[in-house]
Protein backbone atom coordinates (compact mmCIF):
# COMPACT_ATOMS: atom_id res chain seq x y z
CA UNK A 1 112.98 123.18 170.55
CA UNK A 2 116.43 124.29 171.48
CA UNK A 3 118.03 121.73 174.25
CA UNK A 4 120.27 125.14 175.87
CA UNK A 5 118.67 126.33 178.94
CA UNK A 6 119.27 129.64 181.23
CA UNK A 7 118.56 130.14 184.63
CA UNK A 8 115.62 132.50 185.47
CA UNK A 9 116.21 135.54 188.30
CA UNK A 10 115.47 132.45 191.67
CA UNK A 11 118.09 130.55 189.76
CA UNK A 12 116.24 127.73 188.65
CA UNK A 13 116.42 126.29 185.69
CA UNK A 14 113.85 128.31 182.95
CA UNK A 15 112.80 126.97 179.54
CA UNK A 16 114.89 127.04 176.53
CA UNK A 17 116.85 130.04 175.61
CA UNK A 18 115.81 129.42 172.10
CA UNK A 19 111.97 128.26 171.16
CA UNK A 20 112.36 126.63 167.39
CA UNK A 21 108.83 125.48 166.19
CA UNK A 22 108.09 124.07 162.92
CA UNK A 23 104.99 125.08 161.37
CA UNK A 24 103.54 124.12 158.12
CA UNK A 25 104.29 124.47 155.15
CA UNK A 26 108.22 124.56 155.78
CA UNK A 27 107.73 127.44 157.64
CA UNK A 28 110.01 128.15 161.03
CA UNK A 29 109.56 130.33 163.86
CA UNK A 30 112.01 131.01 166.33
CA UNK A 31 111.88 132.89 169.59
CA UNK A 32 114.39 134.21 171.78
CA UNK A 33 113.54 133.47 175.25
CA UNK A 34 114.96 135.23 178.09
CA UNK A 35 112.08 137.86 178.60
CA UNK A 36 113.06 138.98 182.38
CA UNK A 37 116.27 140.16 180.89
CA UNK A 38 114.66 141.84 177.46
CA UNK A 39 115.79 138.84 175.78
CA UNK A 40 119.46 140.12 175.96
CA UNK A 41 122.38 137.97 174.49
CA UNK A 42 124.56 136.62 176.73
CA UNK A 43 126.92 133.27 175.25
CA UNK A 44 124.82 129.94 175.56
CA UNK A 45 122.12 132.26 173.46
CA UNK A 46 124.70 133.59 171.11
CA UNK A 47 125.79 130.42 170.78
CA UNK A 48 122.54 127.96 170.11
CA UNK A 49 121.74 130.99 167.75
CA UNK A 50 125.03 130.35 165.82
CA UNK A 51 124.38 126.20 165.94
CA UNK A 52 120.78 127.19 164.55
CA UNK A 53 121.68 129.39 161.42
CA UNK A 54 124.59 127.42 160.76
CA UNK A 55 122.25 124.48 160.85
CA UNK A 56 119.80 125.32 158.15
CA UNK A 57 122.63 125.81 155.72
CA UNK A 58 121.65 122.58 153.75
CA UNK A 59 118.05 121.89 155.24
CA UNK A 60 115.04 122.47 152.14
CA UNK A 61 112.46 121.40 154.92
CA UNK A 62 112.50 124.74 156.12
CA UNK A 63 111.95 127.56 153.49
CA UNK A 64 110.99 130.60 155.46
CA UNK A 65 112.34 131.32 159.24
CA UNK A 66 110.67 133.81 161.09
CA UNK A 67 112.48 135.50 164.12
CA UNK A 68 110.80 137.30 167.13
CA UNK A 69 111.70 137.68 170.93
CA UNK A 70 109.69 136.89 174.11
CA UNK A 71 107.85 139.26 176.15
CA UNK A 72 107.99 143.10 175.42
CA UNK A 73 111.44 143.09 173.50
CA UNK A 74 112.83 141.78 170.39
CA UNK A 75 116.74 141.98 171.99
CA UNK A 76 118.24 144.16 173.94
CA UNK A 77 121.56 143.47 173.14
CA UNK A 78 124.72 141.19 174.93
CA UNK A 79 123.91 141.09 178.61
CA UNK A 80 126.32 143.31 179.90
CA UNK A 81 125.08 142.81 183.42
CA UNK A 82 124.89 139.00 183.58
CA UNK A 83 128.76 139.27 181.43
CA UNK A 84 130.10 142.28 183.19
CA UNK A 85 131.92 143.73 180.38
CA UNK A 86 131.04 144.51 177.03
CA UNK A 87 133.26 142.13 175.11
CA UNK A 88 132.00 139.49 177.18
CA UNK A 89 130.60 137.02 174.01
CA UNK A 90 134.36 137.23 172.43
CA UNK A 91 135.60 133.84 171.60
CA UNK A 92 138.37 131.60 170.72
CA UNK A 93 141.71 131.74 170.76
CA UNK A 94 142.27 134.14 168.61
CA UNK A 95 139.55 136.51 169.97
CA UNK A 96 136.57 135.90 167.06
CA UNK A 97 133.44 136.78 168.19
CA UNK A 98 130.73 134.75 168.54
CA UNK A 99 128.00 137.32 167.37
CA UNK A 100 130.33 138.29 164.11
CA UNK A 101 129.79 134.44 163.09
CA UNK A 102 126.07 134.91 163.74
CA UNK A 103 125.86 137.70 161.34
CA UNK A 104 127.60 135.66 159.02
CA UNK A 105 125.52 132.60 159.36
CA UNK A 106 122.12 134.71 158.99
CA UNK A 107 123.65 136.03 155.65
CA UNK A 108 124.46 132.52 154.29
CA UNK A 109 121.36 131.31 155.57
CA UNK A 110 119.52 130.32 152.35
CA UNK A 111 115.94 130.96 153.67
CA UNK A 112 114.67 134.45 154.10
CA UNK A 113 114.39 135.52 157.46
CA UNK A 114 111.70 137.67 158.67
CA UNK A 115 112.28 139.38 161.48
CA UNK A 116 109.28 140.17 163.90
CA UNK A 117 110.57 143.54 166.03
CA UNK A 118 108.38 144.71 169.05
CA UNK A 119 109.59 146.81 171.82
CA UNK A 120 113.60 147.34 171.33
CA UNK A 121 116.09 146.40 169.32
CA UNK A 122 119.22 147.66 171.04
CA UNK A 123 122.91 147.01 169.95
CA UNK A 124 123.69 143.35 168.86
CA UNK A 125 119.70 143.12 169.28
CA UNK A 126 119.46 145.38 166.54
CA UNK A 127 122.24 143.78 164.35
CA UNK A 128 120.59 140.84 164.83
CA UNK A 129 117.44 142.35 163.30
CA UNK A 130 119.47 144.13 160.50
CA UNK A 131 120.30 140.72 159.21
CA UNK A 132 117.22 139.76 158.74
CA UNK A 133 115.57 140.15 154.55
CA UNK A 134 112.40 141.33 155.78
CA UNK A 135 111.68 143.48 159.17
CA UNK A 136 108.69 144.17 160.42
CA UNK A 137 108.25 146.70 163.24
CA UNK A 138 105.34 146.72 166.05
CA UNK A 139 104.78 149.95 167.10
CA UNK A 140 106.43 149.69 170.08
CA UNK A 141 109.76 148.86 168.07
CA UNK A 142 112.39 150.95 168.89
CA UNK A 143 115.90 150.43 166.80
CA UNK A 144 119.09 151.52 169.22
CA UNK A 145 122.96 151.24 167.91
CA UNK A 146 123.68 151.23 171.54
CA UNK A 147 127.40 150.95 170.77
CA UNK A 148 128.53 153.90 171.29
CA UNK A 149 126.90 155.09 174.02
CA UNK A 150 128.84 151.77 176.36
CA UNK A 151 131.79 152.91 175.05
CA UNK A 152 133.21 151.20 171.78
CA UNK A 153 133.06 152.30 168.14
CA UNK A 154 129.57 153.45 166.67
CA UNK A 155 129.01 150.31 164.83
CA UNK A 156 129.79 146.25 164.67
CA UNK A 157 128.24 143.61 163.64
CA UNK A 158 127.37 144.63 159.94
CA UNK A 159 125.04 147.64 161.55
CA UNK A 160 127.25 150.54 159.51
CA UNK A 161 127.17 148.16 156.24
CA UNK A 162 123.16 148.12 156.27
CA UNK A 163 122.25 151.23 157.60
CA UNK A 164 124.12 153.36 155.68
CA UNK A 165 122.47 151.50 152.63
CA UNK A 166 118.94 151.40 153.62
CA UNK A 167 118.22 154.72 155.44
CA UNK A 168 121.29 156.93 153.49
CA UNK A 169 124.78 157.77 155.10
CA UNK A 170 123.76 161.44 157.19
CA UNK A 171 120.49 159.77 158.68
CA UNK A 172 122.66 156.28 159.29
CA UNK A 173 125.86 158.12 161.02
CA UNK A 174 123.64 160.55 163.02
CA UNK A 175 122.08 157.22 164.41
CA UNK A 176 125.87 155.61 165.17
CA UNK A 177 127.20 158.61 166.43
CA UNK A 178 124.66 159.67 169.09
CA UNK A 179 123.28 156.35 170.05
CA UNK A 180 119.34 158.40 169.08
CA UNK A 181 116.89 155.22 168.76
CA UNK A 182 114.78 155.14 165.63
CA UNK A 183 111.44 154.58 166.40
CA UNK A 184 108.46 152.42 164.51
CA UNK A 185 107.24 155.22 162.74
CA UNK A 186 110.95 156.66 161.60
CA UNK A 187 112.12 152.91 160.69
CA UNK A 188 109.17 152.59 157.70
CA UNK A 189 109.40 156.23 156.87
CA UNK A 190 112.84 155.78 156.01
CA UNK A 191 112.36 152.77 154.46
CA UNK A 192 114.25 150.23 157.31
CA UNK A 193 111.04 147.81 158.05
CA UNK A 194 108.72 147.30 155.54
CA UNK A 195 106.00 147.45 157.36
CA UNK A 196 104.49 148.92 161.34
CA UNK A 197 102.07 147.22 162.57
CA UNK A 198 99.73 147.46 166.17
CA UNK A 199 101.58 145.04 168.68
CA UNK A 200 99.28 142.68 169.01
CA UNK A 201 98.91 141.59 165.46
CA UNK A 202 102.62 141.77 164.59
CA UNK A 203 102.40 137.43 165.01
CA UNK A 204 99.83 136.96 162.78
CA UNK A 205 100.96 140.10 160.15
CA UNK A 206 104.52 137.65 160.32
CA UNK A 207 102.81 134.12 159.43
CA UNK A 208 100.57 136.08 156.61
CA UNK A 209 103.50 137.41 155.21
CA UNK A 210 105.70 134.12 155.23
CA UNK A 211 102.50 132.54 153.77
CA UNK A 212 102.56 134.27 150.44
CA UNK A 213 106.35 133.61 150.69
CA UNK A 214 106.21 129.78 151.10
CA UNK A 215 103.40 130.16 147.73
CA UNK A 216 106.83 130.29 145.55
CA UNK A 217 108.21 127.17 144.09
CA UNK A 218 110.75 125.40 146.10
CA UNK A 219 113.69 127.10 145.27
CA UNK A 220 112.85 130.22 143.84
CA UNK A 221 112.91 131.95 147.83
CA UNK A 222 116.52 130.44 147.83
CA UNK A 223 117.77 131.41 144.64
CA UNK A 224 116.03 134.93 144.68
CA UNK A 225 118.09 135.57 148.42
CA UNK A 226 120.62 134.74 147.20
CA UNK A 227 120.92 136.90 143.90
CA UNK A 228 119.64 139.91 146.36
CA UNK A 229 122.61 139.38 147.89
CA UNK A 230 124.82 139.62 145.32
CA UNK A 231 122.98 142.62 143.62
CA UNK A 232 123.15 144.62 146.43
CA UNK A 233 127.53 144.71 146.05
CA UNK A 234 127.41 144.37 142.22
CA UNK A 235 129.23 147.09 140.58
CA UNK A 236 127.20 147.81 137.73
CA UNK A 237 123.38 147.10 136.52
CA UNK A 238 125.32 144.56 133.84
CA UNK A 239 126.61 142.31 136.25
CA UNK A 240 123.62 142.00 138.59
CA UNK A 241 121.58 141.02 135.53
CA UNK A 242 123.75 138.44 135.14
CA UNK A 243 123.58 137.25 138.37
CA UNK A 244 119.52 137.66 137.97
CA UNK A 245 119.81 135.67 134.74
CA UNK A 246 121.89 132.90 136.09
CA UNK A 247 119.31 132.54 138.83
CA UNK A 248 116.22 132.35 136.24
CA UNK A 249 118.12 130.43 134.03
CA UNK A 250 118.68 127.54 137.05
CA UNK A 251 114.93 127.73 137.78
CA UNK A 252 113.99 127.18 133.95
CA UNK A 253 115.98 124.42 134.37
CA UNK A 254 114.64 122.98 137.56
CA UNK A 255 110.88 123.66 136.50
CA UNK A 256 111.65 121.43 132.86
CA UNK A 257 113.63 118.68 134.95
CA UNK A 258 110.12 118.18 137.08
CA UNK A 259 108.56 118.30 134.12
CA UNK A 260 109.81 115.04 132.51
């Protein structure tokens, strides 16, 4: 469990920000905890979020990390109220931000990450989702770019990158440009979860699914992320089945070294 701590609305001090559990089977769940306030980002949760992901970088305890928010909302978003202004998580010297290195972290992460979406998903809430290999929608999910409707360009945070890849580029900029939420229904129609469940069983849909996951030899989950990765910017069908073949070929390897 995450040591960071926020204060709740009578200003006392709440539970952890961040809920990290370890379940069987190397399997991780995390929770984002501010529920009065949608579980909206403000910095000590960008921030234990960043520690987290950049954690796991080198830990094979944990093979599969499942990601889900408290209450009746995945994210929704950096807390502009708490922050007052909408560049309010920006960092550092030389002005990095904080949620940038988040999306970066998730994407390096070696696990898969399964992300668990009920109720919204709303600006960096939804980039924060979008990062994740696997979503999985409730059918209360509802997927907002938020951005431009507070003001600033129509996309950060990777949102452009993915959307435009997974749902097609008119669907994807109609999306950035108005601000329109995409709802449960929409998001597996046009193929951006891979699955809507009822609410209530979006929990247990999550640990089922992470279940046959964690049935794959040790590093196969790591290895296969990370030639995903690299497929999805290859430049031709030859070199991603190279990278594919360089991945089987270190898993040949692996399986005769155990063998001896």
């Amino acid at each position: 469990m995450h040591n960071d701590r926020d204060l709740n609305r009578e200003g006392l001090m709440d539970e952890p920000i961040l809920n990290v559990e370890r379940l069987e089977g190397g399997l991780e769940r995390v929770t984002l905890n501010r529920p009065n306030r949608l579980n909206a980002m403000n910095h000590p949760m960008a921030e234990a979020l960043l520690a987290h992901f950049e954690s796991r970088r080198r830990d094979k305890d944990v093979r599969v990390i499942v990601i889900r928010g408290a209450g009746r909302a995945f994210s929704s978003g950096a807390d502009l109220k708490a922050a007052g202004q909408p560049d309010a998580l920006r960092d550092g010297p030389e002005g990095d931000w904080v949620l940038r290195d988040l999306m970066k972290a998730m994407r390096g992460c070696p696990q898969p990450l399964i992300g668990l979406v009920r109720g919204p998903a709303a600006g960096g809430g939804m980039a924060l989702a979008l990062a994740c290999d696997v979503i999985v929608a409730g059918e209360s999910a509802a997927f907002h770019s938020a951005f431009i409707n507070i003001g600033l360009s129509g996309a950060e945070l990777g949102a452009s990158w993915r959307l435009q890849r997974t749902i097609g580029v008119s669907r994807a900029r109609e999306m950035l440009l108005t601000g329109r939420p995409l709802n449960a229904a929409d998001a597996l129609r046009l193929g951006l979860v891979s699955a809507t469940v009822p609410d209530e069983a979006l929990d247990d849909y999550g640990l089922a699914l992470a279940a046959d996951m964690l049935k794959a030899a040790p590093d196969a989950l790591r290895l296969s992320k990370r030639s995903f990765d690299a497929t999805l910017e290859a430049i031709s069908i030859d070199a991603a089945m190279e990278i594919e073949e360089r991945a089987q070929m270190l898993m040949i390897a692996s399986r005769r070294a155990a063998a001896r």
